[in-house]
Protein backbone atom coordinates (compact mmCIF):
# COMPACT_ATOMS: atom_id res chain seq x y z
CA UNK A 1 -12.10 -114.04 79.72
CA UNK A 2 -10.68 -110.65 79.96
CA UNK A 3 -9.26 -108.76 77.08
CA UNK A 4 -5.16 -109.03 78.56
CA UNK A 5 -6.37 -113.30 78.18
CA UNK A 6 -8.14 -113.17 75.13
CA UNK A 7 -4.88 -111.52 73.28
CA UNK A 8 -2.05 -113.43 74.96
CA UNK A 9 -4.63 -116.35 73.12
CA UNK A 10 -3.93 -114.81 70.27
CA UNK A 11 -0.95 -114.13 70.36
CA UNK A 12 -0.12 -117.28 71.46
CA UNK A 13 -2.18 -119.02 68.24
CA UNK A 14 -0.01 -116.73 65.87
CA UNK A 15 3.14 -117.62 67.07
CA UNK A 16 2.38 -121.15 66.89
CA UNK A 17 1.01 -121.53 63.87
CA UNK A 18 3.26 -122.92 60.86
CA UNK A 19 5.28 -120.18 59.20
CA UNK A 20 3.28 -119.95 55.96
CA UNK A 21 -0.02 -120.11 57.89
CA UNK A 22 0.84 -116.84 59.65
CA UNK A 23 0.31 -113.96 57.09
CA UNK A 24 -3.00 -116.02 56.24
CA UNK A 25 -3.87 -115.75 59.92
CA UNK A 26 -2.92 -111.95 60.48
CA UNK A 27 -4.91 -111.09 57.26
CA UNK A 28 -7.89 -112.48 58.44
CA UNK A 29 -7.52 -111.29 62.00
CA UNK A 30 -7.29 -107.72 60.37
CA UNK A 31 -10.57 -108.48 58.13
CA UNK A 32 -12.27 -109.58 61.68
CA UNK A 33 -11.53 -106.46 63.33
CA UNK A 34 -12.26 -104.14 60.24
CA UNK A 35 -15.42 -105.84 60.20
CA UNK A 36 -16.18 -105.43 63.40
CA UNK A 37 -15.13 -102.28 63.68
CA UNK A 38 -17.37 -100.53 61.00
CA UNK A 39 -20.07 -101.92 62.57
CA UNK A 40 -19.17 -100.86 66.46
CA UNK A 41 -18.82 -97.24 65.12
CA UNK A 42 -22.28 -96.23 65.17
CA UNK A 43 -25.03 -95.57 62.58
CA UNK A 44 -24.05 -93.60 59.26
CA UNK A 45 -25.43 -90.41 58.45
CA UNK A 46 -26.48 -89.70 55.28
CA UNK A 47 -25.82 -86.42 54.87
CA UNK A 48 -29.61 -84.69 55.81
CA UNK A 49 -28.31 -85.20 59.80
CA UNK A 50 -30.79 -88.41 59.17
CA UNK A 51 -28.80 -91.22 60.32
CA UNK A 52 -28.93 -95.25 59.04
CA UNK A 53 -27.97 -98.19 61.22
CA UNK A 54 -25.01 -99.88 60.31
CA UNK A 55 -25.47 -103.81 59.79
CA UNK A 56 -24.27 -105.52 62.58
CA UNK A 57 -21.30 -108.55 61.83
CA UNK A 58 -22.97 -112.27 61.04
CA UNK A 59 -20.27 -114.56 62.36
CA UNK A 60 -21.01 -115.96 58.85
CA UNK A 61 -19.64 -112.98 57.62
CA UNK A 62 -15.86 -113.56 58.42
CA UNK A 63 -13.39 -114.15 56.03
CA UNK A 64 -12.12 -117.87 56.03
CA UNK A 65 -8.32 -118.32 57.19
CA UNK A 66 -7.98 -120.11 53.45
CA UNK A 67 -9.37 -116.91 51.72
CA UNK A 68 -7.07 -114.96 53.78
CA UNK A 69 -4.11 -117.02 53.28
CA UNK A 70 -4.60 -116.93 49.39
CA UNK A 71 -4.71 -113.00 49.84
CA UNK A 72 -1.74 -112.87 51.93
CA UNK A 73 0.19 -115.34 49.46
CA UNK A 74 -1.66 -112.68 46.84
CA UNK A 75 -0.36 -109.17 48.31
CA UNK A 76 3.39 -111.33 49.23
CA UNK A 77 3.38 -111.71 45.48
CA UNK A 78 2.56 -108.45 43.92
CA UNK A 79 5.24 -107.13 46.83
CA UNK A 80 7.31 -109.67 45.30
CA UNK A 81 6.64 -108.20 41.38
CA UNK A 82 6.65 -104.66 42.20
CA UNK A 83 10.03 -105.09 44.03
CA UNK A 84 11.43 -106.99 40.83
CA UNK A 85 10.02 -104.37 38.42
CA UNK A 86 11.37 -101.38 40.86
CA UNK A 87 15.23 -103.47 40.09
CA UNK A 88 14.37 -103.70 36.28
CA UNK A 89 13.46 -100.18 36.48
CA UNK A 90 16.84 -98.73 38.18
CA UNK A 91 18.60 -101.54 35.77
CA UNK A 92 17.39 -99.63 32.85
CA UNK A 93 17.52 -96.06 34.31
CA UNK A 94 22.14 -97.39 34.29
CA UNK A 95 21.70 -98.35 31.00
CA UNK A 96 20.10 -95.25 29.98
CA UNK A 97 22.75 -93.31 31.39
CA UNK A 98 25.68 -95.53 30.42
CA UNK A 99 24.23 -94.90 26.92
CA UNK A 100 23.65 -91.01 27.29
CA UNK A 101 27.43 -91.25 28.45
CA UNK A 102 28.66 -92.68 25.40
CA UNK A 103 26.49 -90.51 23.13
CA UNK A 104 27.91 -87.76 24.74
CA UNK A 105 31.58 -88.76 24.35
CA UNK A 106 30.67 -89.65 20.55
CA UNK A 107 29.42 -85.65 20.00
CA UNK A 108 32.67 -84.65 21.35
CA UNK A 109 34.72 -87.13 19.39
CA UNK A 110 33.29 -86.01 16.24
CA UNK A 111 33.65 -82.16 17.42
CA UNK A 112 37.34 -82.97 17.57
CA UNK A 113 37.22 -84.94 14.42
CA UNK A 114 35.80 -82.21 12.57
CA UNK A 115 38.24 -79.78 13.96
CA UNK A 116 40.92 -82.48 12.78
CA UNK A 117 39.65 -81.98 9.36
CA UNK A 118 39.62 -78.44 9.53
CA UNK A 119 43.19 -77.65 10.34
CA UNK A 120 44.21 -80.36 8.26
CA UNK A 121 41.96 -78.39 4.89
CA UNK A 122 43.94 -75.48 6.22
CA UNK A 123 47.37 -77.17 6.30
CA UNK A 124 46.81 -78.53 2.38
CA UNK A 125 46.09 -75.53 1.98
CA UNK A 126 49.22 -73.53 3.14
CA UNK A 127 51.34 -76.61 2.00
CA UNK A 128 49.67 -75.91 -1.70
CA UNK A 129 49.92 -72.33 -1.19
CA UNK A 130 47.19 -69.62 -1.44
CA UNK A 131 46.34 -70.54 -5.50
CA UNK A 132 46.42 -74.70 -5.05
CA UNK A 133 49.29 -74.95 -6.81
CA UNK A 134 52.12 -77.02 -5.03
């Protein structure tokens, strides 16, 4: 079987696989190849310019389509909770500024509060005249 065959196969087995199979099935497709490729790369060298065989894949090895469905279901989920906690987040990053907002418009309504009181000290005052005395 040529390589054009063995991934139309492939592809072929992806697409017909049931829906919640298929993340299951690409995660342990990916493992496969990792797998094999770490070992196809050559021998390691360990830093001396002496070099140490890489082990070579045991078919035994492989990750089982149920382990890699449980990890896709896995990483699906933690997508799942970061992109709730990412909404939370911006949810109370508003709030935070809805409340910075009305802080600030409290300041200023007390800065024209106390102003208020001011000219009104200074009207009782006039009104009274310079001594107190009405």
């Amino acid at each position: 079987m040529n390589h054009d065959a063995l991934f139309a196969r492939v592809d072929e087995f992806i697409c017909t696989a049931a829906p919640e199979d298929r993340p299951g099935l690409v995660v342990a497709l990916a493992a496969r190849l990792a797998h094999l490729g770490a070992a196809l790369s050559g021998p390691a060298t360990n830093g001396n310019g002496a070099s140490t065989p890489r082990p070579q894949p045991e078919p035994g090895g492989w990750i089982a389509p149920e382990v890699a469905a449980r990890i896709a279901q896995s990483l699906t989920q933690a997508k799942a909770g970061a992109q709730l906690s990412s909404q939370e987040a911006q949810t109370v990053a508003a709030a935070a500024t809805e409340q910075l907002r009305a802080i600030e418009e409290l300041a200023r309504g007390a800065t024209e509060l106390a102003q208020l009181a001011t000219d009104l000290s200074r009207t009782v005052h006039f009104v009274r005249g310079h001594d107190g005395r009405a």
